[in-house]
Protein backbone atom coordinates (compact mmCIF):
# COMPACT_ATOMS: atom_id res chain seq x y z
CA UNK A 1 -28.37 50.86 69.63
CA UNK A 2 -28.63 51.17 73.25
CA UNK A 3 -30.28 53.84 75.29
CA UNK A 4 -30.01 54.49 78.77
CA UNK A 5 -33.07 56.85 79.36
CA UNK A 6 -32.52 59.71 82.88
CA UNK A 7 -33.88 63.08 83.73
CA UNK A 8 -33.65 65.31 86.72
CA UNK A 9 -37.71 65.17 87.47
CA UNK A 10 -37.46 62.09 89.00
CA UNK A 11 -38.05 58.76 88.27
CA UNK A 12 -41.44 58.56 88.40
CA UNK A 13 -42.11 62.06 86.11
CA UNK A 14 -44.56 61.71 83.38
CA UNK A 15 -41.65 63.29 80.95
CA UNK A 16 -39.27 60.04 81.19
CA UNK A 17 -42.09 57.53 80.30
CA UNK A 18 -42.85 59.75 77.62
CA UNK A 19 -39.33 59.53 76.43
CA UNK A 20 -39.60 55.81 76.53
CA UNK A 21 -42.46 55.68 74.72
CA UNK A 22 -40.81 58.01 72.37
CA UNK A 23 -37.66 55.06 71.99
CA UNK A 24 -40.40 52.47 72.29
CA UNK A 25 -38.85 50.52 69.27
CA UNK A 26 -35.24 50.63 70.38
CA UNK A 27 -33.79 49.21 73.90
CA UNK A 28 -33.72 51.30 76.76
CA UNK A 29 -32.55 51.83 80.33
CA UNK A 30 -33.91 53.98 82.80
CA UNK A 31 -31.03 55.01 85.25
CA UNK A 32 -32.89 58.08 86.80
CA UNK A 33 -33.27 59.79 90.19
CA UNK A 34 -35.21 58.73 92.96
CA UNK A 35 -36.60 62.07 93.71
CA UNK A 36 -37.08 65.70 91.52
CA UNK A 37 -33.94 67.62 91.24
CA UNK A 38 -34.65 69.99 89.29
CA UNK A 39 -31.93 72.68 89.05
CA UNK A 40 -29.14 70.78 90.18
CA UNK A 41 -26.79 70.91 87.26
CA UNK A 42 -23.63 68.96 87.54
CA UNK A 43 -23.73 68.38 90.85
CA UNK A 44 -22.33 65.20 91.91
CA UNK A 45 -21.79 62.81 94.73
CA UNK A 46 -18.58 63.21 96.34
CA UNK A 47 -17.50 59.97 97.16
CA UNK A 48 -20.33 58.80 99.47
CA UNK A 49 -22.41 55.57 98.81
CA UNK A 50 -25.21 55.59 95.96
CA UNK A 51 -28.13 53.58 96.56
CA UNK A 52 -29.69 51.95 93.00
CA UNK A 53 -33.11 50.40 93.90
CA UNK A 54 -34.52 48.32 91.05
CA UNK A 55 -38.26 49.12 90.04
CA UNK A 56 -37.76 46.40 87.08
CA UNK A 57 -35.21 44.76 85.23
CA UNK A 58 -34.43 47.49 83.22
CA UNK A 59 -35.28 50.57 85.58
CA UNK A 60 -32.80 51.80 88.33
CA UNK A 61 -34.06 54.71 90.57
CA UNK A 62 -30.58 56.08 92.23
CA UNK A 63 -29.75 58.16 94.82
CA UNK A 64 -28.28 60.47 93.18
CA UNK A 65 -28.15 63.37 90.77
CA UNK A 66 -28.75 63.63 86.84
CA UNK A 67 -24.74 63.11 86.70
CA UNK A 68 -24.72 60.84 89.37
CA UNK A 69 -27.17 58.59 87.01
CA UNK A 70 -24.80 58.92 84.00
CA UNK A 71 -22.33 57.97 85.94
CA UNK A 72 -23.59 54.72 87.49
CA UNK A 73 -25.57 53.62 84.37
CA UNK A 74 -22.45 53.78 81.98
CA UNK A 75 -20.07 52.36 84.48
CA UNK A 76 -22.48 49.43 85.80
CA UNK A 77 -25.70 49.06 85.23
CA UNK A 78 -25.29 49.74 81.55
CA UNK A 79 -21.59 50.00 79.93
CA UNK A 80 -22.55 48.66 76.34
CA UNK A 81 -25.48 51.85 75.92
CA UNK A 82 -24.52 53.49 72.93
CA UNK A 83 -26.62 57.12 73.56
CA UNK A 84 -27.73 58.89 77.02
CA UNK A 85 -31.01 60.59 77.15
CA UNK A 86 -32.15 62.95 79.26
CA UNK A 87 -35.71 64.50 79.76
CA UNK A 88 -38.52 64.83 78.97
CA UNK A 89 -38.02 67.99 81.13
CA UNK A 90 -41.46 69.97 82.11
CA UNK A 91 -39.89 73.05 81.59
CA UNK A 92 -37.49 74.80 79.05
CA UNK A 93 -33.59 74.34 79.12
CA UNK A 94 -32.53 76.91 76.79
CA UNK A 95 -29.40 79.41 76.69
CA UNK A 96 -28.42 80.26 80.06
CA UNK A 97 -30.52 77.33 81.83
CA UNK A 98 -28.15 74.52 80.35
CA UNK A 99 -25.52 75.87 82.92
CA UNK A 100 -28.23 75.03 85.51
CA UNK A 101 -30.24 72.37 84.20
CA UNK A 102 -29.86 68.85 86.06
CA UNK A 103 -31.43 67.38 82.61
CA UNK A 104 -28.76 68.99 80.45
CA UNK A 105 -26.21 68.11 82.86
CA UNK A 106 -26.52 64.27 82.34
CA UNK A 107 -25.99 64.15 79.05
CA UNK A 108 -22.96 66.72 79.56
CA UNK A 109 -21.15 63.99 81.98
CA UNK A 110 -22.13 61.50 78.99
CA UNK A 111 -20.59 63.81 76.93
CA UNK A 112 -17.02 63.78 79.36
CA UNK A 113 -17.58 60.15 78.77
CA UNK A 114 -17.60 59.94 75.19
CA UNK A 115 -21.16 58.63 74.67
CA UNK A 116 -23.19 60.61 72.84
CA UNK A 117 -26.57 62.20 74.17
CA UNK A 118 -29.86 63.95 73.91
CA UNK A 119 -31.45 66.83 76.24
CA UNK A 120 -35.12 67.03 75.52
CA UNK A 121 -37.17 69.59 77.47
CA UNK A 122 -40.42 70.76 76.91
CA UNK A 123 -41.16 74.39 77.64
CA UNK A 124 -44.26 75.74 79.55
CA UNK A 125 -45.83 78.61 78.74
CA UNK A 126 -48.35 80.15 81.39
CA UNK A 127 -48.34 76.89 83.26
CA UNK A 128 -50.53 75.18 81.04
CA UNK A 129 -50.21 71.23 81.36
CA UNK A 130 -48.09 69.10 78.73
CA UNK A 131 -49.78 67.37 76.84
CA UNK A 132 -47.07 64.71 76.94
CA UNK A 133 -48.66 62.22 74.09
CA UNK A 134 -47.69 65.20 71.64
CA UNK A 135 -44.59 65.64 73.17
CA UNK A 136 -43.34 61.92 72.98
CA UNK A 137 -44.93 62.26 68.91
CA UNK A 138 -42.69 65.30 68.47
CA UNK A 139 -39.33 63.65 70.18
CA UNK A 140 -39.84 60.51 68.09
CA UNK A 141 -39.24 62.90 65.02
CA UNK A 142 -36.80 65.01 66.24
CA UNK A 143 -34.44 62.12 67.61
CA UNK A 144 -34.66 59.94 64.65
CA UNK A 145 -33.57 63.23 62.72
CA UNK A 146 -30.26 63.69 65.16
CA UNK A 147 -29.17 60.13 65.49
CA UNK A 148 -29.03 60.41 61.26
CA UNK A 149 -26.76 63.85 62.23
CA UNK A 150 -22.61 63.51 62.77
CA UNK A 151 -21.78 63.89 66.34
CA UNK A 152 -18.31 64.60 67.38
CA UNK A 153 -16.94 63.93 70.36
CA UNK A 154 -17.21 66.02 73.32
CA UNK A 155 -20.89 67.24 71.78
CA UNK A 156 -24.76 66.65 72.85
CA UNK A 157 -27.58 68.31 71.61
CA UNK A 158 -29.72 69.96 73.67
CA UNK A 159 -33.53 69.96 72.28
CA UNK A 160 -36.42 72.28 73.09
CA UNK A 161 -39.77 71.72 72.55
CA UNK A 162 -42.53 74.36 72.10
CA UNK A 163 -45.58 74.78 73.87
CA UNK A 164 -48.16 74.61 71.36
CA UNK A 165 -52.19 74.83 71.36
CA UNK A 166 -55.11 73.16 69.27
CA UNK A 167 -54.79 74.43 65.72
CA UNK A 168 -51.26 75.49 65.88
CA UNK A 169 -48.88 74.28 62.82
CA UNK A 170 -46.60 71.91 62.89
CA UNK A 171 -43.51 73.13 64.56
CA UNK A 172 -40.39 72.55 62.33
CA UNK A 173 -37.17 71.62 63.47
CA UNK A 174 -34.78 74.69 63.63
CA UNK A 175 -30.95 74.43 64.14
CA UNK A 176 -29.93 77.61 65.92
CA UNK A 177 -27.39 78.71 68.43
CA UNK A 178 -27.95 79.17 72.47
CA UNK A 179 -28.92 82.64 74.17
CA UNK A 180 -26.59 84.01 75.35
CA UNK A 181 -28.78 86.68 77.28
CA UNK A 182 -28.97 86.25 81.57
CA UNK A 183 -32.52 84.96 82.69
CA UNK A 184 -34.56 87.28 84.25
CA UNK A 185 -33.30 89.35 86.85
CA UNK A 186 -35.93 91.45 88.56
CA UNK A 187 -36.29 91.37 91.96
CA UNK A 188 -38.15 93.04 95.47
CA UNK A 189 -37.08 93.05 98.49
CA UNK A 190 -39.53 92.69 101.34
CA UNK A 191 -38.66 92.50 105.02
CA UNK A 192 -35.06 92.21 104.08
CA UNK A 193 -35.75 89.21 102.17
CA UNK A 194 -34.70 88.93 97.96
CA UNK A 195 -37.07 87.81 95.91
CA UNK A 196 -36.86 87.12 92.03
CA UNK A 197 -39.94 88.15 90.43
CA UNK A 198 -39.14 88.14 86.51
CA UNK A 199 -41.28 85.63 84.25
CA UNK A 200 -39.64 83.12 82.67
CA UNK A 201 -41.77 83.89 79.22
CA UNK A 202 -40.92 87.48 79.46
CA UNK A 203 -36.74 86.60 79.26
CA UNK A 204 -34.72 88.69 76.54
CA UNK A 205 -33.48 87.04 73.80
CA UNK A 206 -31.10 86.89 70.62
CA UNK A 207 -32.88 86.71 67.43
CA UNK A 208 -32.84 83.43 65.75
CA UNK A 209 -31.51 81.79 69.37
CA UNK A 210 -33.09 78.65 70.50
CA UNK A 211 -35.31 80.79 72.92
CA UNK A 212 -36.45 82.99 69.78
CA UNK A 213 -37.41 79.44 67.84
CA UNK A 214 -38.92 77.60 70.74
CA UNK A 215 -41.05 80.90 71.81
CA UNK A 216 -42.16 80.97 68.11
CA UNK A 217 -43.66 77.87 68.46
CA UNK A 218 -40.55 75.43 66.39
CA UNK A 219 -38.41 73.01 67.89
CA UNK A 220 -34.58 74.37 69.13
CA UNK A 221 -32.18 71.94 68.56
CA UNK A 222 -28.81 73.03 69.32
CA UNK A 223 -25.20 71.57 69.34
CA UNK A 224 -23.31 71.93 72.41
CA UNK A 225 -19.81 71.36 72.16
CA UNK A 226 -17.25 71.37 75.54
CA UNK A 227 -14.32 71.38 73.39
């Protein structure tokens, strides 16, 4: 197996070397973005050039977005890759944010492409720091478990990673459907100016949803299907 390896933090985010630490015993390509876009979701370049600047023979920062990077990596830089990764996000993707997320969005072009793929984010609760040598421990699990899973085409999975502390249990890994509540909508306005002022750990959610497992401390792993 192949892996090409791309995230919408940028190339140089600690969440994609943890990835590829994570896939240390299997070949990988990085095909990422040459700068954080965060939040771009399936944007795409409309037909104007894309630079690819080499970093190393087998890492490509682009000029482009998350999709952009799917795009050029299983195309050129990288036809014979076998699954597209994306992540590790700093930050949750879960119900609603997939239709936003940049990360979730590469492996949703992968998925127009007929490769299969893997959205890992990691969420962040009161802006405490990663501790991304955990997270690459728990992504080594949780992909091993997926690749073993059927696939079918037209599907990713989209994985979400809790935020735990010291002397917290081991999260399991919990198969559940996406929210399907709206993030947070509250707002002020000041000066004529709209702000958004809801917390991201205060968001309503389905029971059982991935938000409801990764809040609780498991890993969400859900199955995303565009047809």
């Amino acid at each position: 197996m192949t892996f090409v390896l791309t995230n919408d933090d940028g190339i140089d985010a600690p969440g994609i070397q943890a990835l590829r630490n994570a896939l240390a015993n299997y070949p990988t390509w990085v095909v990422a973005p040459d700068q954080h876009l965060s939040g771009c979701s399936h944007q795409m370049n409309r037909g104007g050039p894309i630079a690819i600047d080499p970093r190393s023979d087998r890492a490509f920062a682009i000029g482009g977005t998350p999709a952009d990077c799917t795009r050029v990596a299983l195309s050129h830089l990288c036809p014979q890759a076998t699954w597209v990764l994306s992540g590790i996000n700093a930050g949750g993707n879960m119900g609603a944010d997939i239709h936003v997320s940049g990360t979730v969005a590469a492996v949703r072009e992968a998925a127009l492409l007929r490769v299969p793929g893997i959205a890992v984010s990691h969420y962040i609760q009161n802006r405490r720091p990663v501790d991304w040598e955990l997270a690459t421990r728990l992504t080594t699990g949780v992909i091993d478990l997926l690749m073993a899973e059927g696939l079918p085409p037209g599907c990713f999975w989209n994985v979400n990673l809790p935020h735990l502390q010291p002397g917290d249990a081991e999260p399991e890994v919990v198969f559940c459907p996406p929210c399907t509540q709206p993030l947070p909508t509250e707002f002020k306005v000041d000066q004529g100016q709209f702000y958004y002022t809801g917390k991201y750990g205060d968001r309503r959610h389905d029971p059982d949803s991935d938000v409801a497992v990764c809040f609780g401390g498991n890993i969400a792993v859900t199955k995303v299907c565009l047809w």
